[in-house]
C-alpha atoms as a PDB file:
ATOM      1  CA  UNK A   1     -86.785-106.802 -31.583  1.00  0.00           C
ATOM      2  CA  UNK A   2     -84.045-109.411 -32.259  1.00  0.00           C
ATOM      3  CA  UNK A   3     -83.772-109.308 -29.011  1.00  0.00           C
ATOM      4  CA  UNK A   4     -87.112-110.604 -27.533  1.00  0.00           C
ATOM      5  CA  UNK A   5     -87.544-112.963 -30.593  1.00  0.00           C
ATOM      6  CA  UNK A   6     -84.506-114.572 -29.149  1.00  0.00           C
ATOM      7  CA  UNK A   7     -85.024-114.947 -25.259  1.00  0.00           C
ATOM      8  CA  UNK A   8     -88.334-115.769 -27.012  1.00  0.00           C
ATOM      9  CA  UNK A   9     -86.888-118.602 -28.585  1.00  0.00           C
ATOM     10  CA  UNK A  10     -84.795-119.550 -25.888  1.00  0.00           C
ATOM     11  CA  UNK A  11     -87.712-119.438 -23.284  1.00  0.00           C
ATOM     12  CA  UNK A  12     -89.626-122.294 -25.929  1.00  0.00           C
ATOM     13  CA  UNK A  13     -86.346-124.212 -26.147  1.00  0.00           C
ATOM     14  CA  UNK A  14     -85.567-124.497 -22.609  1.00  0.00           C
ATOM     15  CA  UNK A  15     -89.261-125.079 -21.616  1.00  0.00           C
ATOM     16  CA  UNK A  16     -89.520-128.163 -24.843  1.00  0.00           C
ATOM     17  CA  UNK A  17     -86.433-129.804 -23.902  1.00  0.00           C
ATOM     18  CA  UNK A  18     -85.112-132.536 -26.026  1.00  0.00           C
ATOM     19  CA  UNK A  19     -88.801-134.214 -25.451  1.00  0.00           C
ATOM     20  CA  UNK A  20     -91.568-132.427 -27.504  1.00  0.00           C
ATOM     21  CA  UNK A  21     -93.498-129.579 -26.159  1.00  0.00           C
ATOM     22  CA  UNK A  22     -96.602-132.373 -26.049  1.00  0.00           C
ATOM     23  CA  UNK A  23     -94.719-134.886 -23.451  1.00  0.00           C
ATOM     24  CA  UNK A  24     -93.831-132.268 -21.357  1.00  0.00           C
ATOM     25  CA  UNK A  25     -95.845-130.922 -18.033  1.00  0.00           C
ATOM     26  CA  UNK A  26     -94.713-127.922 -16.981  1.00  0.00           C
ATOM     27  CA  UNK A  27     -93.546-127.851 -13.331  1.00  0.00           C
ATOM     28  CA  UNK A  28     -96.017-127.055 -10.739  1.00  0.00           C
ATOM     29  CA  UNK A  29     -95.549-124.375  -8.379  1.00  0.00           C
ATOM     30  CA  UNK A  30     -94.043-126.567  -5.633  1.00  0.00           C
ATOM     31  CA  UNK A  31     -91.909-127.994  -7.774  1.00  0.00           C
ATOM     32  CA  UNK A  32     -90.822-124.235  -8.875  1.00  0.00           C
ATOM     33  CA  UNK A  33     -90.170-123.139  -5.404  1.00  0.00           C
ATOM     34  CA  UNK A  34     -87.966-126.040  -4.416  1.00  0.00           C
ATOM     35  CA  UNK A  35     -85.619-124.890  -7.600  1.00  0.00           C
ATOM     36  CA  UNK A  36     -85.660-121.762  -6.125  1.00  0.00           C
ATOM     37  CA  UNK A  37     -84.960-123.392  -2.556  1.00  0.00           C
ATOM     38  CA  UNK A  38     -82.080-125.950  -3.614  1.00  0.00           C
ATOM     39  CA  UNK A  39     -80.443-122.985  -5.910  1.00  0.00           C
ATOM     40  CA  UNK A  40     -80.317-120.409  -2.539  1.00  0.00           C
ATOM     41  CA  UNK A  41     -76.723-122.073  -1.601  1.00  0.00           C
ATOM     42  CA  UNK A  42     -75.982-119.395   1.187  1.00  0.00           C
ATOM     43  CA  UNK A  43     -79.789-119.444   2.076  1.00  0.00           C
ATOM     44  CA  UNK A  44     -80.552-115.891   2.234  1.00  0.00           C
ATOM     45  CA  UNK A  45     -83.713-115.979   0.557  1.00  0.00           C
ATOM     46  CA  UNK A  46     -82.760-114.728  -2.289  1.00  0.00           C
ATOM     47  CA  UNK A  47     -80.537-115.610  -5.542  1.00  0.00           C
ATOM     48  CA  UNK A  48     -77.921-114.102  -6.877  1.00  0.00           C
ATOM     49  CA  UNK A  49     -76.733-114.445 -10.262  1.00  0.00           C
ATOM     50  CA  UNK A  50     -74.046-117.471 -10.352  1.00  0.00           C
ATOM     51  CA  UNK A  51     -77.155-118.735  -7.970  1.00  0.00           C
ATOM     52  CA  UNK A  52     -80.034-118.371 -10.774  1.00  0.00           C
ATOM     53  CA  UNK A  53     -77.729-119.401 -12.807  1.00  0.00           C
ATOM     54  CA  UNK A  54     -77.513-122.616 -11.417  1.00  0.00           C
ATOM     55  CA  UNK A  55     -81.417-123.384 -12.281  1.00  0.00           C
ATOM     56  CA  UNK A  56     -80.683-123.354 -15.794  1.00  0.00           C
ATOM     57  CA  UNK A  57     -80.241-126.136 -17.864  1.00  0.00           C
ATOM     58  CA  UNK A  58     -77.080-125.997 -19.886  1.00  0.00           C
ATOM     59  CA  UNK A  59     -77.794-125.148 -23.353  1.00  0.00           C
ATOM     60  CA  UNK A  60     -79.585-121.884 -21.677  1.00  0.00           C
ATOM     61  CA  UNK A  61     -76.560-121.012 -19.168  1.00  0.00           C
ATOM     62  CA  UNK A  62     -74.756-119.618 -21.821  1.00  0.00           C
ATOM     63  CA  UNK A  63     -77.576-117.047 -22.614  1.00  0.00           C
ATOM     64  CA  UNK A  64     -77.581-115.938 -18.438  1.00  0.00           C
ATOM     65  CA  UNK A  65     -76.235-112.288 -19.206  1.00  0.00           C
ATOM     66  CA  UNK A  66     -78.929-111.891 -21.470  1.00  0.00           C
ATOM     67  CA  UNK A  67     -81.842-112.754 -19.338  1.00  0.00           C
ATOM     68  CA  UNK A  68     -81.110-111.988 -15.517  1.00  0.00           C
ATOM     69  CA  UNK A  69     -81.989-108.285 -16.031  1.00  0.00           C
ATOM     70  CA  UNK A  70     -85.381-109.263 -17.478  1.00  0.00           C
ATOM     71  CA  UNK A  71     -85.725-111.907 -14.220  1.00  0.00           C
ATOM     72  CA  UNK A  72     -83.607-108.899 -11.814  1.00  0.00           C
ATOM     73  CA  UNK A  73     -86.224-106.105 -12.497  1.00  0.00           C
ATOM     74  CA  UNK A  74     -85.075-103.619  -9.846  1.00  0.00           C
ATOM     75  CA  UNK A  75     -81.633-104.444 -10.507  1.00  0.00           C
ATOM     76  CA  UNK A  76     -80.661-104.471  -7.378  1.00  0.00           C
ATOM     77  CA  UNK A  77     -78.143-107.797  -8.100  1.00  0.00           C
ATOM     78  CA  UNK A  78     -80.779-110.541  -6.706  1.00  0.00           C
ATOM     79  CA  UNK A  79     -83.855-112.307  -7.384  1.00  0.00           C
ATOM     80  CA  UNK A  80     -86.329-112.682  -4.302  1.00  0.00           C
ATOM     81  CA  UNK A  81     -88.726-116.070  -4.205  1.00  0.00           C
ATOM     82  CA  UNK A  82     -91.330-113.849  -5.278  1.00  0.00           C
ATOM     83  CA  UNK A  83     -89.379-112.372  -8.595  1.00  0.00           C
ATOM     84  CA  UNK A  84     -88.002-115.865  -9.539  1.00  0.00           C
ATOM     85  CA  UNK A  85     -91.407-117.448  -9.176  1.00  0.00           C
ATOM     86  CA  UNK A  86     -92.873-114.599 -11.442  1.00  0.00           C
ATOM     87  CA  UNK A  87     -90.348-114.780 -14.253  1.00  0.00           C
ATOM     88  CA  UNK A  88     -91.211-118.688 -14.449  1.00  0.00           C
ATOM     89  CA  UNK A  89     -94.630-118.397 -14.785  1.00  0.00           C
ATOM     90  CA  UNK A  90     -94.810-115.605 -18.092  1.00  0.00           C
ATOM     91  CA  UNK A  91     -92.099-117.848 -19.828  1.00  0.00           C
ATOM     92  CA  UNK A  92     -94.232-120.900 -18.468  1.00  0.00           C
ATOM     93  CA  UNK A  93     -92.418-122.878 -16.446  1.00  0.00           C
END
């Protein structure tokens, strides 16, 4: 429970930002799939986890470990386009 009421709380910091939740648009899908475009450094269509990590802003890198098995669901040690572009939309952006 403490658990999901803090990737909770992370997921509403990282989507308000230091602007309020109001001012903000959440990013379209384009814009979603060229984060998960620029992040692919070796291009293999998929991310791995220093890779996803890379998308996150830094006040949320430090709670990586914590999330990329929730983002990795077959833990198989990558996130495809499809998985990355899934995790963004329940946590909203």
């Amino acid at each position: 429970m403490r658990s999901a009421l803090l990737i909770a709380g992370l997921s509403l910091s990282v989507s308000i930002g230091p602007q309020s939740a109001l001012a903000q648009t959440p990013p379209t899908p384009e814009q979603r799939e060229a984060r998960f475009v620029a992040a692919d450094a070796n291009k293999d269509g998929k991310l791995d986890k220093a890779e996803w990590t890379s998308t996150l802003p830094e006040r949320a890198a430090e709670f990586a470990d914590m999330i990329w098995p929730q983002i990795d669901e077959d833990g198989d040690g990558s996130v495809t386009k499809e998985q990355f572009l899934a995790f963004r939309m329940r946590r909203g952006g």
